[in-house]
Structure formats: C-alpha cells, structure tokens
N, C-alpha and C. Protein backbone atom coordinates (compact mmCIF):
# COMPACT_ATOMS: atom_id res chain seq x y z
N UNK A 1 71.84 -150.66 154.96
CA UNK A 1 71.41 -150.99 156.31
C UNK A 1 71.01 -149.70 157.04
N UNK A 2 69.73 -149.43 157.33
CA UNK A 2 69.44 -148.28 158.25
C UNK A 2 70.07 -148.36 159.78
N UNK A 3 70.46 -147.29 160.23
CA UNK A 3 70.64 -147.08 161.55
C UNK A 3 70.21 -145.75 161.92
N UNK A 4 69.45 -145.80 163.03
CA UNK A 4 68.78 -144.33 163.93
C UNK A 4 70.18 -143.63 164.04
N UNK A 5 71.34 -144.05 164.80
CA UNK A 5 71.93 -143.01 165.25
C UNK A 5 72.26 -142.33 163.42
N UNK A 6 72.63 -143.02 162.31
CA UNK A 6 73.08 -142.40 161.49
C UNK A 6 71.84 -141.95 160.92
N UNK A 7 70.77 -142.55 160.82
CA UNK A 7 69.56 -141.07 160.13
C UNK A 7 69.55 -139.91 161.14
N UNK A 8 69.83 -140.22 162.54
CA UNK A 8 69.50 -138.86 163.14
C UNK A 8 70.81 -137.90 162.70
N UNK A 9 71.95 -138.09 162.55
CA UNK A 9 73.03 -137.43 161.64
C UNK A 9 72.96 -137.08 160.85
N UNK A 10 72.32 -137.73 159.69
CA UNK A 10 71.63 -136.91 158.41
C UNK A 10 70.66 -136.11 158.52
N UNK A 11 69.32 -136.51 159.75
CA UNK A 11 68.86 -135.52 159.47
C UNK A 11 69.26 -134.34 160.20
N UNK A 12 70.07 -134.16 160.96
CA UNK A 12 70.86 -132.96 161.67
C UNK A 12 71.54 -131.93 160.70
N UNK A 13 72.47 -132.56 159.46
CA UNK A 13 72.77 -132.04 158.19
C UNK A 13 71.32 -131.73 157.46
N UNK A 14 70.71 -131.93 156.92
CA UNK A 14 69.60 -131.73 156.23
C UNK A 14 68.65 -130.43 156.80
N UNK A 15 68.51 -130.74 158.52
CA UNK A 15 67.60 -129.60 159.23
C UNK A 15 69.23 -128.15 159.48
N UNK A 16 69.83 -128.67 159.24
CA UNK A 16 71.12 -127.44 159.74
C UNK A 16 71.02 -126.46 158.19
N UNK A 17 70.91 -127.30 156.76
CA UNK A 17 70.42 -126.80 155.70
C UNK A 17 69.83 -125.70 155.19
N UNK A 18 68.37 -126.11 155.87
CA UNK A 18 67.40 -125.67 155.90
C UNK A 18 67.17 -124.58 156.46
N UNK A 19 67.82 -124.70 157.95
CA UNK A 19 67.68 -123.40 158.78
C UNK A 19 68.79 -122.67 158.59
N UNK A 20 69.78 -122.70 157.37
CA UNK A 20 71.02 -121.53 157.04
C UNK A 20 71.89 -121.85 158.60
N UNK A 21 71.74 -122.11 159.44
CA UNK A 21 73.03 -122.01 160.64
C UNK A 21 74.04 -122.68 160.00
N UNK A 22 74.47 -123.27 158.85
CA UNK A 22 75.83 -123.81 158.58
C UNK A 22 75.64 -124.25 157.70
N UNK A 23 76.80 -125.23 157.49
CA UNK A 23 76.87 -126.34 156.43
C UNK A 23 76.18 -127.84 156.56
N UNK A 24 76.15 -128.58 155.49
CA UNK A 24 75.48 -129.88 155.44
C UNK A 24 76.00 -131.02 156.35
N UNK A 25 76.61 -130.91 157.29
CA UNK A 25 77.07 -131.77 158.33
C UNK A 25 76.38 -131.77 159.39
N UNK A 26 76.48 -133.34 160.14
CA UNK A 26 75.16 -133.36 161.15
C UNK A 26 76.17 -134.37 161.92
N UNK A 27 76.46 -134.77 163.33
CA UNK A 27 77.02 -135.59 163.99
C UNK A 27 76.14 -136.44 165.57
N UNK A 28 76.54 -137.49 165.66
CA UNK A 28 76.19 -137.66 167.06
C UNK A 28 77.01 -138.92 167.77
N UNK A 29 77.01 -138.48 168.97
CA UNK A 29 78.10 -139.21 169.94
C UNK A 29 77.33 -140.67 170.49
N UNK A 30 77.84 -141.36 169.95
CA UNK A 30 76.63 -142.72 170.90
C UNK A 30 77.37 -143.31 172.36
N UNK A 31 77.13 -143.76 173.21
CA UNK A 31 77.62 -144.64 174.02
C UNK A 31 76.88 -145.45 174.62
N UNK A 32 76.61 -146.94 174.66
CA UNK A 32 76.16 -147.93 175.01
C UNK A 32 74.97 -147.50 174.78
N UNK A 33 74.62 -147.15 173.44
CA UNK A 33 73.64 -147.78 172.69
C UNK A 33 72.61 -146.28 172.67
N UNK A 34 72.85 -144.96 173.75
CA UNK A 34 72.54 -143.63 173.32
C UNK A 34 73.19 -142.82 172.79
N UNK A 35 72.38 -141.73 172.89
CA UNK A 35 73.15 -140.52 172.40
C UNK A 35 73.30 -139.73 173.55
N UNK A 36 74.79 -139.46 173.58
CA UNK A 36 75.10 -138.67 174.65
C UNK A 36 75.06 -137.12 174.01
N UNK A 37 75.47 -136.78 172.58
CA UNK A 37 75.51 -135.84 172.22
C UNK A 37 75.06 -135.42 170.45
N UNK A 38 75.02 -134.54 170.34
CA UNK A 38 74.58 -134.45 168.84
C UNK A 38 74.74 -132.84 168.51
N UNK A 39 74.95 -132.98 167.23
CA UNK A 39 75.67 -131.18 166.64
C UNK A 39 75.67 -130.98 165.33
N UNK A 40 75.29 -129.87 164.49
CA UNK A 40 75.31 -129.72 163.32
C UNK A 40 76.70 -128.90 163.38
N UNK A 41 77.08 -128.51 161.95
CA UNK A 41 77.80 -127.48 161.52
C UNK A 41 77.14 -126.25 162.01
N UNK A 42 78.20 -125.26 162.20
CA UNK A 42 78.14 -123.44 162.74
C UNK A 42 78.78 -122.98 162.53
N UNK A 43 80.00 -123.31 161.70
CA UNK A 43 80.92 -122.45 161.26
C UNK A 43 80.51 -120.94 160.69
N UNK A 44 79.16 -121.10 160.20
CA UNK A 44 78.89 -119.54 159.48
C UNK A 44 78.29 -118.63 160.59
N UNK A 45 77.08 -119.60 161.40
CA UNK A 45 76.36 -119.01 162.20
C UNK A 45 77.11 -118.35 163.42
N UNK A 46 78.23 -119.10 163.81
CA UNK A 46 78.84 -118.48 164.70
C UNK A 46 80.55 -117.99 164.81
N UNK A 47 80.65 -117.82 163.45
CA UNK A 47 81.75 -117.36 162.98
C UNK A 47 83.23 -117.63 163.61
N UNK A 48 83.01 -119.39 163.57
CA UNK A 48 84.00 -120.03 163.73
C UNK A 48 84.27 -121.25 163.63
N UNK A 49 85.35 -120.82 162.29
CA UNK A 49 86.08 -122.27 161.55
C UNK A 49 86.00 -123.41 161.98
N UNK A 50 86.12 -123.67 163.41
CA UNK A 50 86.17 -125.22 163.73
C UNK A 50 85.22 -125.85 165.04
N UNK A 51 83.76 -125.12 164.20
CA UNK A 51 82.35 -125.22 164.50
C UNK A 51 82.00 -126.05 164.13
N UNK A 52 82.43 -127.54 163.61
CA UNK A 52 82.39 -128.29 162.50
C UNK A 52 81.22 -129.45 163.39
N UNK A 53 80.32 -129.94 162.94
CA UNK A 53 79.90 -130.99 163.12
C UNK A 53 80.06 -131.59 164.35
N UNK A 54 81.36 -132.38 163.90
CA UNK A 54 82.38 -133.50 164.73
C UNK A 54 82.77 -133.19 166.04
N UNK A 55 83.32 -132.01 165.65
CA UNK A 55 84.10 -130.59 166.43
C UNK A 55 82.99 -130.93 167.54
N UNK A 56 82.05 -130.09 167.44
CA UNK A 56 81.12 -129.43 168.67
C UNK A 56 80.19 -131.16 169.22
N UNK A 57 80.12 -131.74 168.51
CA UNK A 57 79.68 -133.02 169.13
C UNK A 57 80.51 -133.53 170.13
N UNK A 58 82.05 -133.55 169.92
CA UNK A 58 83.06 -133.90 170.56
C UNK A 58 82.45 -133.46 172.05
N UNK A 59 83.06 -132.31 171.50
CA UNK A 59 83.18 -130.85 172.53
C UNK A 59 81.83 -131.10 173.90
N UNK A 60 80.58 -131.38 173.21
CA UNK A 60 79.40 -131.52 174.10
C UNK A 60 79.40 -133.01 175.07
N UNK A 61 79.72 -133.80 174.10
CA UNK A 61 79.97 -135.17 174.93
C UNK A 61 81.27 -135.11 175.91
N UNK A 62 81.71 -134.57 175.93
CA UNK A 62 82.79 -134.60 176.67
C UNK A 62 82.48 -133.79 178.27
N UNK A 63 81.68 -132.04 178.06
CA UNK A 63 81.31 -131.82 179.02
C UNK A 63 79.92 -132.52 179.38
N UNK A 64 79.24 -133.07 179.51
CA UNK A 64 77.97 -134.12 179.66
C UNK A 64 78.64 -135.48 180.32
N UNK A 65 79.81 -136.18 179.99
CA UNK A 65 80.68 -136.63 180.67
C UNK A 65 81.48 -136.78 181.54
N UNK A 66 81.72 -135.84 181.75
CA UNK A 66 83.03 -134.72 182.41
C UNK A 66 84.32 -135.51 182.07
N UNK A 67 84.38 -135.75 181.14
CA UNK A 67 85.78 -136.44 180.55
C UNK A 67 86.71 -136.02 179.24
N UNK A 68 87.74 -136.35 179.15
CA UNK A 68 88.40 -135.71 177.97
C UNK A 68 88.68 -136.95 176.86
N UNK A 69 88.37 -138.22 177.67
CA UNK A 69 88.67 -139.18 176.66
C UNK A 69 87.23 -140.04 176.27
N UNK A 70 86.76 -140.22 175.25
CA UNK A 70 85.51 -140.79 174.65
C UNK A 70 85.87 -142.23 174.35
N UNK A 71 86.54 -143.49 175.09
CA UNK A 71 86.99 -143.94 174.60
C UNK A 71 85.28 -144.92 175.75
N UNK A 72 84.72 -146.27 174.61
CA UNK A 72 83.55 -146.51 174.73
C UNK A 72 82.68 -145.72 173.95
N UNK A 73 82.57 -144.83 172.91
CA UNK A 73 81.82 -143.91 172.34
C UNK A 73 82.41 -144.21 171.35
N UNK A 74 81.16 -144.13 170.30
CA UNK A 74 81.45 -144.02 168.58
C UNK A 74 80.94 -142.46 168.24
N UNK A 75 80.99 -142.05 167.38
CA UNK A 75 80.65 -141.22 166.20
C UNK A 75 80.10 -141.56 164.90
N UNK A 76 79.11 -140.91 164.64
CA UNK A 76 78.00 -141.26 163.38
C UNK A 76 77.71 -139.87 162.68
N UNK A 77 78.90 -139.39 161.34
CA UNK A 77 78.57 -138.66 160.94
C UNK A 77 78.52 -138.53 160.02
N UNK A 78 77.52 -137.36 159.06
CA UNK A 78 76.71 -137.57 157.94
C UNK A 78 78.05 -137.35 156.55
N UNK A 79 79.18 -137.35 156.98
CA UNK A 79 80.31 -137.27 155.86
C UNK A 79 81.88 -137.59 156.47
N UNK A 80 82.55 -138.23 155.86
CA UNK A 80 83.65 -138.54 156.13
C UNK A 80 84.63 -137.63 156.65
N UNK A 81 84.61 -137.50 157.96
CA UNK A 81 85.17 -136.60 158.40
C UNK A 81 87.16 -135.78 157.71
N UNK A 82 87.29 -134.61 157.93
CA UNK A 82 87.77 -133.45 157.28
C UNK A 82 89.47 -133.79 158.24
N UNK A 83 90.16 -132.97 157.70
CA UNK A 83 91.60 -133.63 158.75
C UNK A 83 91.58 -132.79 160.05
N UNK A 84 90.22 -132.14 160.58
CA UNK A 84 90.81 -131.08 161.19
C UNK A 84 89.71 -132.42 162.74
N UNK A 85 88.75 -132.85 162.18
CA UNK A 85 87.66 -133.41 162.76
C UNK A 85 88.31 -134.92 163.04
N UNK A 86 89.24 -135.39 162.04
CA UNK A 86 89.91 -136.75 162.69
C UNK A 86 90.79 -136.32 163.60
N UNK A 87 91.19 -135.27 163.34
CA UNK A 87 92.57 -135.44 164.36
C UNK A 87 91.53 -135.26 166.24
N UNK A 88 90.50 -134.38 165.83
CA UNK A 88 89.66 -134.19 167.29
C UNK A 88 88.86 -135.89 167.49
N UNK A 89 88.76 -136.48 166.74
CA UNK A 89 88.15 -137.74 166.76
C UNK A 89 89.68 -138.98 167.47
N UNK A 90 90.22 -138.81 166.99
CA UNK A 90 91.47 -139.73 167.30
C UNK A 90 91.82 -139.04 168.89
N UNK A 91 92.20 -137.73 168.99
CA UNK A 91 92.29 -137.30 170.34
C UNK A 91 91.32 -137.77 171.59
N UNK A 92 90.15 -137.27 171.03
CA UNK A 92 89.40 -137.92 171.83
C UNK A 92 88.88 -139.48 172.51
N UNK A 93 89.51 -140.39 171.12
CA UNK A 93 89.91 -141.92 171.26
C UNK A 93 88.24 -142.60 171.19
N UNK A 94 87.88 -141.86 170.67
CA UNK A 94 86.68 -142.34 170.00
C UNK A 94 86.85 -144.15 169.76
N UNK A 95 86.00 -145.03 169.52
CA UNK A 95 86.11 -146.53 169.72
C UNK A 95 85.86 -146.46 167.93
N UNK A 96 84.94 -145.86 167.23
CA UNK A 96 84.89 -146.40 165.66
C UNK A 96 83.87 -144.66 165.27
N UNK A 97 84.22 -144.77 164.08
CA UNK A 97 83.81 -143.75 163.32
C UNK A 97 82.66 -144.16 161.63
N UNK A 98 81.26 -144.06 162.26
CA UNK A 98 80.60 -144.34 161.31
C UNK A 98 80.37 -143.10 160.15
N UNK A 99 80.25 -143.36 158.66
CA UNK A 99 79.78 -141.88 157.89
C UNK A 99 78.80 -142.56 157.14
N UNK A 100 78.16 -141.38 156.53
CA UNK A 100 77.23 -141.50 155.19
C UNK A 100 78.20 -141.28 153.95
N UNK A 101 78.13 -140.32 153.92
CA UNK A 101 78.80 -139.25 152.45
C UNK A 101 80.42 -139.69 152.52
N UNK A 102 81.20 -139.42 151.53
CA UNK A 102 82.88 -139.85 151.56
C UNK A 102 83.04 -138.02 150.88
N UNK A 103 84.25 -137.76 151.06
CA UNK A 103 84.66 -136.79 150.99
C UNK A 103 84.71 -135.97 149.64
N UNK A 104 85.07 -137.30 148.68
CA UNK A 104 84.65 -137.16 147.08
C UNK A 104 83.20 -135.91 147.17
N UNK A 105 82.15 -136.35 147.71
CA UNK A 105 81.03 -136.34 147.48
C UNK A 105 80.89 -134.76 147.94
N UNK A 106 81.68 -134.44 149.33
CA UNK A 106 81.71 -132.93 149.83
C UNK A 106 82.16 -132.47 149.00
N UNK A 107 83.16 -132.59 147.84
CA UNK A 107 84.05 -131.90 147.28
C UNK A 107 82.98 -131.58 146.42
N UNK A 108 82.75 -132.22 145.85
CA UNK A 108 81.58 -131.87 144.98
C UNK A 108 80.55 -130.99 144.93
N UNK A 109 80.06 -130.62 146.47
CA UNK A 109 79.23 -129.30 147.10
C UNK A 109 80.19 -128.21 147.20
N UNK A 110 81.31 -128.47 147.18
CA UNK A 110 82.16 -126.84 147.67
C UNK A 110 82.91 -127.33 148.97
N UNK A 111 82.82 -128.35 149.48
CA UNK A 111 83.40 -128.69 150.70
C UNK A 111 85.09 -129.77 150.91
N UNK A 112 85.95 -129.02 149.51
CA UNK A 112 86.95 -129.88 149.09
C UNK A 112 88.51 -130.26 150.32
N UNK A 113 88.65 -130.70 150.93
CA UNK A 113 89.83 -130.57 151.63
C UNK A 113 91.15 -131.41 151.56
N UNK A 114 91.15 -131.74 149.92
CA UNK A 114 92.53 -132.15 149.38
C UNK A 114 93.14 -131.38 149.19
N UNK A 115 92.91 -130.03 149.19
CA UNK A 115 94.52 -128.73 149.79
C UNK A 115 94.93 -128.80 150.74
N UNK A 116 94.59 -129.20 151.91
CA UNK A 116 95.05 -129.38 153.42
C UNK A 116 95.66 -130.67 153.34
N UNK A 117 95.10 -131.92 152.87
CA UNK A 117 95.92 -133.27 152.75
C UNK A 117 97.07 -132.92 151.95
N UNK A 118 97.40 -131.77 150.75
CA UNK A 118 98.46 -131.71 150.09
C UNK A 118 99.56 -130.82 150.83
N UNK A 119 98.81 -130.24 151.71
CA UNK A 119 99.90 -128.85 152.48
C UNK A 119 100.54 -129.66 153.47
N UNK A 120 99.86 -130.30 153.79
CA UNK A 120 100.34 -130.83 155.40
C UNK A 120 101.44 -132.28 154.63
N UNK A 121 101.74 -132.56 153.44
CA UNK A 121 102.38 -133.96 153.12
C UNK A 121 103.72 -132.60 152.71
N UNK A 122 103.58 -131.19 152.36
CA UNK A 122 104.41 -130.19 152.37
C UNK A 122 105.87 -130.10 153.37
N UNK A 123 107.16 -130.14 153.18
CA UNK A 123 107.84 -129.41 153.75
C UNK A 123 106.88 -127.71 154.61
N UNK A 124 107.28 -127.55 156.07
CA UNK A 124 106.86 -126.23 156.10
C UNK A 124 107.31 -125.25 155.53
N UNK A 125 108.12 -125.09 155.20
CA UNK A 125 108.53 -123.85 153.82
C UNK A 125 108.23 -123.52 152.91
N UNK A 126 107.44 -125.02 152.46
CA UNK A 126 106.54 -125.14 150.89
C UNK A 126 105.19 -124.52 151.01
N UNK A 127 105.08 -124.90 152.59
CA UNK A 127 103.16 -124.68 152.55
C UNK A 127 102.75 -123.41 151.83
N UNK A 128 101.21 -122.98 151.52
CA UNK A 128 100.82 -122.08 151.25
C UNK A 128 100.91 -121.16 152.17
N UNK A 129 101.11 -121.26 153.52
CA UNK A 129 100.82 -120.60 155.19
C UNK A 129 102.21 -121.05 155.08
N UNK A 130 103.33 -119.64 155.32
CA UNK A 130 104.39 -120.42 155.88
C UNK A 130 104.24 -120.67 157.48
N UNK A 131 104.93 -121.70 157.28
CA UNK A 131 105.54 -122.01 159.16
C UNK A 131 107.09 -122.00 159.58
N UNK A 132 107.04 -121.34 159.82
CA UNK A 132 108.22 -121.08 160.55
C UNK A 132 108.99 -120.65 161.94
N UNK A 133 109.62 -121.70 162.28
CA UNK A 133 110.26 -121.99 163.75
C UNK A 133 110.93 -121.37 164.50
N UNK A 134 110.89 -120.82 165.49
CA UNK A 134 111.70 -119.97 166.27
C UNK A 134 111.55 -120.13 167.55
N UNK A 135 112.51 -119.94 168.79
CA UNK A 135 112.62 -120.10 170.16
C UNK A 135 112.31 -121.08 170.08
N UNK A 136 112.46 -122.37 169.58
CA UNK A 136 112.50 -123.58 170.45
C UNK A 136 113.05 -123.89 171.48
N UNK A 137 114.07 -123.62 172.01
CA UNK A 137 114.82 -123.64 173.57
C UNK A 137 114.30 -123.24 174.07
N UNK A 138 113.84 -121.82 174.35
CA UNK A 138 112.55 -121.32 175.40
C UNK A 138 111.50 -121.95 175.31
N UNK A 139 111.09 -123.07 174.37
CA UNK A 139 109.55 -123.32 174.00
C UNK A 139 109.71 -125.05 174.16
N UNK A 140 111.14 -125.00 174.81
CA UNK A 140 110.98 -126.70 175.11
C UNK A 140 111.25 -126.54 176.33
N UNK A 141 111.28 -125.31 177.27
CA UNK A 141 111.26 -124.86 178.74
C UNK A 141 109.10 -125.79 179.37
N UNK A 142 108.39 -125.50 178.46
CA UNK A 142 107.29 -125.61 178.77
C UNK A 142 107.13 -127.65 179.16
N UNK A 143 107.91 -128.01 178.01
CA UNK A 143 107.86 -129.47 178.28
C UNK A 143 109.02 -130.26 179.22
N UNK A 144 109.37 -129.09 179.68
CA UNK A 144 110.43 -130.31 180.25
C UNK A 144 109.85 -129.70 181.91
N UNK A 145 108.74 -129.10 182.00
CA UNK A 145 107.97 -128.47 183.18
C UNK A 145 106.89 -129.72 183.32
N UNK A 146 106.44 -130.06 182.03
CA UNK A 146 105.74 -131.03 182.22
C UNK A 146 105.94 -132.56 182.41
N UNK A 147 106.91 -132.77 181.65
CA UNK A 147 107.79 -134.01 181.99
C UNK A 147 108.26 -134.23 183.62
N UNK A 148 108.69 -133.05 184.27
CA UNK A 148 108.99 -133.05 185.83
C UNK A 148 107.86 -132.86 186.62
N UNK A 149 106.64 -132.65 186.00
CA UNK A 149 105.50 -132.14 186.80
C UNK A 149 104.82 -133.57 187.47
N UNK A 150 104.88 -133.49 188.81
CA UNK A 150 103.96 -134.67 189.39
C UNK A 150 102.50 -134.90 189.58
N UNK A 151 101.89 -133.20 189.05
CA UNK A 151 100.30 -133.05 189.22
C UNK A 151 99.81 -133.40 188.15
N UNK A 152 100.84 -133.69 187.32
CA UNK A 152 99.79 -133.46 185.22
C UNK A 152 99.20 -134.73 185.61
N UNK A 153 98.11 -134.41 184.53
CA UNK A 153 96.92 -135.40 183.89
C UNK A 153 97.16 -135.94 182.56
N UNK A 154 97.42 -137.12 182.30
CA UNK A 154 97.72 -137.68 180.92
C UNK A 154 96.89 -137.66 180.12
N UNK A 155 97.56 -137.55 178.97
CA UNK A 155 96.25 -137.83 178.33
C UNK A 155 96.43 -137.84 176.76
C-alpha cells in the first residue's frame, strides 16, 4: 500500500544517502493529515549520537508546536525505530508509529542494535558500560522538590 507521508520518509533516507550528511534514515511527523515535521539522520554530519532520524523529527515538531507532548501525531519512519528513538517516541506519546525497513534489515547495513537490547535486559554490573550508583539520598533531595513543587508541569 503506498503512502506519501511514508515515501516522503524514504525518500528523506535515500536523499540523506546521497548527500553523505548521515545515515539511511528519513522520518516525518504527521498531524491531521500534514506534516508538521520531517528529518533525516546527522549523527555524522553533526557529530552527534542522537541526531537520529526520529530524534530530530521529534525535536522539530515539538518546537513548531510549542508542545512537549505529540499526542494526535503519528510518525512515519523509513526503519523500525532503535531503543534510543522509541523511548523519544513513547515520551513524546506519539498516537502510532508507521516503518518501512524492520531492524533485521538495518543490521544487515551495519546498523545492528541487539547489543543495547542485550545490555539493557543486563544486571548494571554486567553491562559492557558499568553503572554504578552512588548518592542516592542527595539525589532523591531533587524529587521530593518536585513532588512538593506546586509550579511543575507534568508530563
């Protein structure tokens, strides 16, 4: 079944390709039936990791909005998004998440991220990155500021 918003996602991956600014990922934000936003990969071009597609589509629809929650908005992107891009997709409360490509298929280009699904199912002690915990009492001072706070914004 063709859909515009998802060819214009592919071809966002395809022209991002071409012009070296990144990787083969292409995204766009729809809401009631436009595009509020749209973004390739830049992780190389602008020398940062979570330049991703998804990432900076988020990121643009949101200021174009002036909102932090996308909830009425889908996503149409050219590969099954990565764990770093769901978790910004779920935050944002995105309504549905369309793809082309499944992740199998990235892995296959060089774009594998079943080490991160295996680290993160890890004890933190196990991970490859240790993590390890310290000052939590001083560092649960911050939430219990927010829990009493009458100005916060939920979210």
């Amino acid at each position: 079944m063709d859909n515009p918003f998802m060819a214009r996602a592919i071809q966002l991956s395809i022209d991002n390709v071409l012009s070296a600014r990144g990787g083969p990922f292409g995204a766009v934000v729809v809401k009631e039936g436009k595009i509020v936003s749209e973004a390739a990969n830049q992780v190389t071009s602008t020398n940062d990791p979570t330049a991703h597609a998804e990432v900076s589509a988020i990121r643009e629809a949101c200021q174009r909005l002036q909102a932090f929650d996308l909830q009425g908005c889908e996503i149409y992107t050219s590969c099954e998004p990565c764990p770093m891009c769901m978790g910004a997709i779920y935050w944002a409360r995105l309504d549905r998440v369309y793809f082309a490509n499944v992740a199998a298929d990235a892995a296959q280009v060089g774009f594998d991220d079943s080490m991160i699904y295996r680290e993160l199912a890890q004890d933190h002690s196990q991970r490859r990155i240790p993590m390890i915990q310290m000052m939590r009492e001083q560092g649960l001072e911050a939430f219990r500021a927010w829990k009493n706070s009458s100005s916060k914004i939920k979210y």
